[in-house]
N, C-alpha and C. Protein backbone atom coordinates (compact mmCIF):
# COMPACT_ATOMS: atom_id res chain seq x y z
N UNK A 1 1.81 -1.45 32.07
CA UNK A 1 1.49 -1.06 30.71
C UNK A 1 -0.03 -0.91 30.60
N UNK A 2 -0.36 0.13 30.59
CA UNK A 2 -2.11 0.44 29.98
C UNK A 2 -2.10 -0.48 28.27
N UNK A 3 -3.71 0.17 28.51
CA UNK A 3 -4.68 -0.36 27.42
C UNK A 3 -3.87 0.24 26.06
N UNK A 4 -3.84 1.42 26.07
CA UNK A 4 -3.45 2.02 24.62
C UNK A 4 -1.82 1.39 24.53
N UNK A 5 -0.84 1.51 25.28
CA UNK A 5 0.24 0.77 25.21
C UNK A 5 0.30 -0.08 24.67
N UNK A 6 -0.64 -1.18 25.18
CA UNK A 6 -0.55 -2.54 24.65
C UNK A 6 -1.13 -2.58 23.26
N UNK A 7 -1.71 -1.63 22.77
CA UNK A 7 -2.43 -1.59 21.51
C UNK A 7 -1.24 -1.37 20.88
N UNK A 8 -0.58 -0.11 20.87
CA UNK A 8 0.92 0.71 19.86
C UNK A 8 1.55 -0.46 19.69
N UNK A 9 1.67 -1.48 20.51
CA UNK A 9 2.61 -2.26 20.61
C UNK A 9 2.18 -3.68 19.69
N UNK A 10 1.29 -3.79 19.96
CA UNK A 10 0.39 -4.94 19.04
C UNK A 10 0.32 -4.17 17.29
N UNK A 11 -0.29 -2.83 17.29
CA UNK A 11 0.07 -2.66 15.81
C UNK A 11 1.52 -2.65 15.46
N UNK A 12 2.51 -1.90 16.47
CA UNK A 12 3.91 -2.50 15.83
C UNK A 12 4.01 -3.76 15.74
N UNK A 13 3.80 -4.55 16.02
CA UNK A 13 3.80 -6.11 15.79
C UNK A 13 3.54 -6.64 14.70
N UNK A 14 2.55 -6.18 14.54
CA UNK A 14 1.82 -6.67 13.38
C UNK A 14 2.58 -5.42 11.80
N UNK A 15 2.88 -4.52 12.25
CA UNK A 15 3.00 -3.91 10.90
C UNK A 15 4.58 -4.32 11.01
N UNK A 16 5.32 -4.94 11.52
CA UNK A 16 6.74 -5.84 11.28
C UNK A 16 6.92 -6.87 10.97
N UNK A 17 5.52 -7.46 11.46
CA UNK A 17 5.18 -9.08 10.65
C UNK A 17 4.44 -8.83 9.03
N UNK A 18 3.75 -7.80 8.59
CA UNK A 18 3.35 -7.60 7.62
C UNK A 18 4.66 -7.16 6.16
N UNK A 19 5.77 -5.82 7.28
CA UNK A 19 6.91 -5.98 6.29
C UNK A 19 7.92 -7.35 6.55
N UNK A 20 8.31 -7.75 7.54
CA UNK A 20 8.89 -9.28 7.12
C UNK A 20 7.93 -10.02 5.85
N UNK A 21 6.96 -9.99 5.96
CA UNK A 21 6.51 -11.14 4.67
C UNK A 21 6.88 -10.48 3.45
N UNK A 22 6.16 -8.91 3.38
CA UNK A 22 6.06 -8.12 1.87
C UNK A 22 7.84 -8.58 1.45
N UNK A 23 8.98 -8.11 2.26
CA UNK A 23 10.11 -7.90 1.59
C UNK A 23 10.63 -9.24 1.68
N UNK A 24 10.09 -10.15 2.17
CA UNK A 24 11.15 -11.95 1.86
C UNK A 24 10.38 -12.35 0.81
N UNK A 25 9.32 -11.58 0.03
CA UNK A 25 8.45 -12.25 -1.04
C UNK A 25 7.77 -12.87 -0.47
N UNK A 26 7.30 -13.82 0.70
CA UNK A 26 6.15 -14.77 0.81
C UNK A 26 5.08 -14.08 1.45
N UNK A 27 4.51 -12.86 0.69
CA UNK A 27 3.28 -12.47 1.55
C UNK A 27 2.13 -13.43 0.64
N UNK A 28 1.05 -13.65 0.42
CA UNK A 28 0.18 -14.59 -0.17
C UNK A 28 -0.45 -13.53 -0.33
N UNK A 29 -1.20 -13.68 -1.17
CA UNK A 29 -2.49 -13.14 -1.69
C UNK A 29 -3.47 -12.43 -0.62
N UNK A 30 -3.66 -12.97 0.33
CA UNK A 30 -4.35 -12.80 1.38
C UNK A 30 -3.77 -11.95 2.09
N UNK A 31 -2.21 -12.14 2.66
CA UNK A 31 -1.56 -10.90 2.90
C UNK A 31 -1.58 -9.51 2.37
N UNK A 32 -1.44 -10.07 1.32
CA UNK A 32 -1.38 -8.53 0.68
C UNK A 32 -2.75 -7.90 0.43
N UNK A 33 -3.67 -8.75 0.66
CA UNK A 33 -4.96 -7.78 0.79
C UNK A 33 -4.86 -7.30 2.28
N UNK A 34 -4.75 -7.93 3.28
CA UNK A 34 -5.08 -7.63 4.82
C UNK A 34 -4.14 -6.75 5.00
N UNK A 35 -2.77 -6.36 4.09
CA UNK A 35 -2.39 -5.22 4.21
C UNK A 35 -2.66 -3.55 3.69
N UNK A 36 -3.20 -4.48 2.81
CA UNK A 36 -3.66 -2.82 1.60
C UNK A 36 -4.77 -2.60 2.77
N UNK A 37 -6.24 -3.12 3.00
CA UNK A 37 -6.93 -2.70 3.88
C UNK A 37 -6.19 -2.20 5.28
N UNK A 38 -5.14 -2.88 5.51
CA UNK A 38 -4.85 -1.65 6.80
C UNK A 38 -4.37 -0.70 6.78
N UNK A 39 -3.80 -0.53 5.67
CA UNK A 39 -3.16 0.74 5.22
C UNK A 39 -4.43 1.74 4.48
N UNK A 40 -5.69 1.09 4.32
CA UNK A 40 -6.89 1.80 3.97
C UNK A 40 -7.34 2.39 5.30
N UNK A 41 -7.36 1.58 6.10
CA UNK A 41 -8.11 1.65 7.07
C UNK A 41 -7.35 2.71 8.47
N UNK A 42 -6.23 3.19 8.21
CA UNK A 42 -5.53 3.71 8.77
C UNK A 42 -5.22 5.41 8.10
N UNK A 43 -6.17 5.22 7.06
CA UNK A 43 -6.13 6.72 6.13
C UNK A 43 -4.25 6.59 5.51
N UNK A 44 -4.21 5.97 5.26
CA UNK A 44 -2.46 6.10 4.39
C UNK A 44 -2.69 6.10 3.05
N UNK A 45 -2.34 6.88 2.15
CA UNK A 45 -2.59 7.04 0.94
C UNK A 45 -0.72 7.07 0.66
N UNK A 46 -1.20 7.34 -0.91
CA UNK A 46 0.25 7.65 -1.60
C UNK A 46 0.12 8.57 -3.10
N UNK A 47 0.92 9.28 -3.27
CA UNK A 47 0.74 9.76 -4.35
C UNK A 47 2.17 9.27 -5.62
N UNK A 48 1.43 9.31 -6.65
CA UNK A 48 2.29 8.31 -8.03
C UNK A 48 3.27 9.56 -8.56
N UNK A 49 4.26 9.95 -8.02
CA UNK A 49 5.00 10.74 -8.76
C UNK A 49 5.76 10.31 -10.03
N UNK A 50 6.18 10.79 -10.72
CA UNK A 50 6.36 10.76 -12.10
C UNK A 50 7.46 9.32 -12.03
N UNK A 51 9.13 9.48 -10.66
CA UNK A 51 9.63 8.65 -10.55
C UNK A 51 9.95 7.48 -9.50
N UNK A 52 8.73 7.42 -8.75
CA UNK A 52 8.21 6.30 -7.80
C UNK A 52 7.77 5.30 -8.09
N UNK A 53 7.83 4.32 -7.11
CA UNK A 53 7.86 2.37 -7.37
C UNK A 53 5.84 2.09 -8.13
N UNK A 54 5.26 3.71 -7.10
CA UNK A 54 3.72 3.68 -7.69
C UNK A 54 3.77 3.72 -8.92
N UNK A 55 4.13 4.86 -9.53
CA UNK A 55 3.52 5.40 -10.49
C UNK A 55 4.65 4.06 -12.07
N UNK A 56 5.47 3.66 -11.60
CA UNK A 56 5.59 2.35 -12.29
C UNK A 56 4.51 0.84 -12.25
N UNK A 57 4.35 0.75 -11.23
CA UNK A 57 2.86 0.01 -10.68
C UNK A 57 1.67 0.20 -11.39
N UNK A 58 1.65 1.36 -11.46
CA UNK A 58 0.10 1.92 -12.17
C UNK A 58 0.23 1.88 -13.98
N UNK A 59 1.51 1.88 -14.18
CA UNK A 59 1.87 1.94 -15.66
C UNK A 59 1.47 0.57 -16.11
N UNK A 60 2.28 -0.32 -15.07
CA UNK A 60 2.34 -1.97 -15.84
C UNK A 60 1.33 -2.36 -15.49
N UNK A 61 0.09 -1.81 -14.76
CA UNK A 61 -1.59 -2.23 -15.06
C UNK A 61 -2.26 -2.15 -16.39
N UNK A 62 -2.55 -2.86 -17.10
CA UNK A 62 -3.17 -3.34 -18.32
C UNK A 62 -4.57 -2.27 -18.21
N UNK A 63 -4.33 -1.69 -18.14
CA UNK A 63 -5.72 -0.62 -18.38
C UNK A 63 -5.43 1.29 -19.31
N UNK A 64 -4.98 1.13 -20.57
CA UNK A 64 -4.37 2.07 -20.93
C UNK A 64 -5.18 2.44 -21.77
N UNK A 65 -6.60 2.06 -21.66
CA UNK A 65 -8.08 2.55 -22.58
C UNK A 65 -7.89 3.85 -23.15
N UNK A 66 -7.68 5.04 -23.43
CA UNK A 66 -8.07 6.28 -23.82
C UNK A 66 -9.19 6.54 -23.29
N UNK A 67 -10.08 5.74 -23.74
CA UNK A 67 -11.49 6.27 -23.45
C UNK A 67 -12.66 5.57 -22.02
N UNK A 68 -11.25 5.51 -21.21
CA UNK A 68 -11.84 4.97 -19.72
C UNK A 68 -11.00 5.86 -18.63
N UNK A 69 -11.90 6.44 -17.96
CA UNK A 69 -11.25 7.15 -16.61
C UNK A 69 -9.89 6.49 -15.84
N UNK A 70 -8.72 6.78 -15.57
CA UNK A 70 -7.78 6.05 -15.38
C UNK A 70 -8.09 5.86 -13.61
N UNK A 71 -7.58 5.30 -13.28
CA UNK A 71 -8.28 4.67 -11.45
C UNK A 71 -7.31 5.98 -10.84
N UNK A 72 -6.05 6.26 -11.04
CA UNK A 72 -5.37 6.66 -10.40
C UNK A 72 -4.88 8.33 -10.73
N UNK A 73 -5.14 9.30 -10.66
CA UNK A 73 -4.69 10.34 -10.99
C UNK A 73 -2.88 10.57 -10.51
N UNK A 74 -2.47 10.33 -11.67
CA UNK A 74 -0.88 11.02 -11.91
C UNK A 74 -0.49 12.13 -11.37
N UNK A 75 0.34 12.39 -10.43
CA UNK A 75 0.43 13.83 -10.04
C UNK A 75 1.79 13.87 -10.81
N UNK A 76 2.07 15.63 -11.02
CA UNK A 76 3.39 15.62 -12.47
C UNK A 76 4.13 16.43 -11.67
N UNK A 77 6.01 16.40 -11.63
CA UNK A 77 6.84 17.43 -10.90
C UNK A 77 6.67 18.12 -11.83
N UNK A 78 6.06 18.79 -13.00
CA UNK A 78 6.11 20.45 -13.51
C UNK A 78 5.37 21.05 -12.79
């Protein structure tokens, strides 16, 4: 097994230990940051469609100012 092998194999590792925690509920606080950054850090984005788990996420954030730039641009199926 080469160098890069052993790498694919170590991030599968780790991104199966990251969903075992997210979906049994016990990721901690800390988890769930060291995941959002790898999923930053890996260029993975997402977009909030009108009926996705995001764009419910982004709703039940307490930030519904009018007169403040919203963090997240809404993309719309029309």
């Amino acid at each position: 097994m080469d160098k890069s092998d052993k790498l694919y194999e170590l991030q599968d590792l780790l991104i199966d230990e990251f969903l075992l925690r997210v979906k049994s509920g016990e990721a901690t606080t800390a988890d769930l940051s060291t995941v959002r950054q790898f999923l930053k850090d890996n260029n993975v984005s997402a977009v909030a469609t009108e009926s996705s788990p995001l764009h419910e996420l982004v709703n039940a954030l307490p930030f519904h100012d009018d007169n403040v730039d919203r963090i997240v641009d809404m993309a719309s199926n029309e």
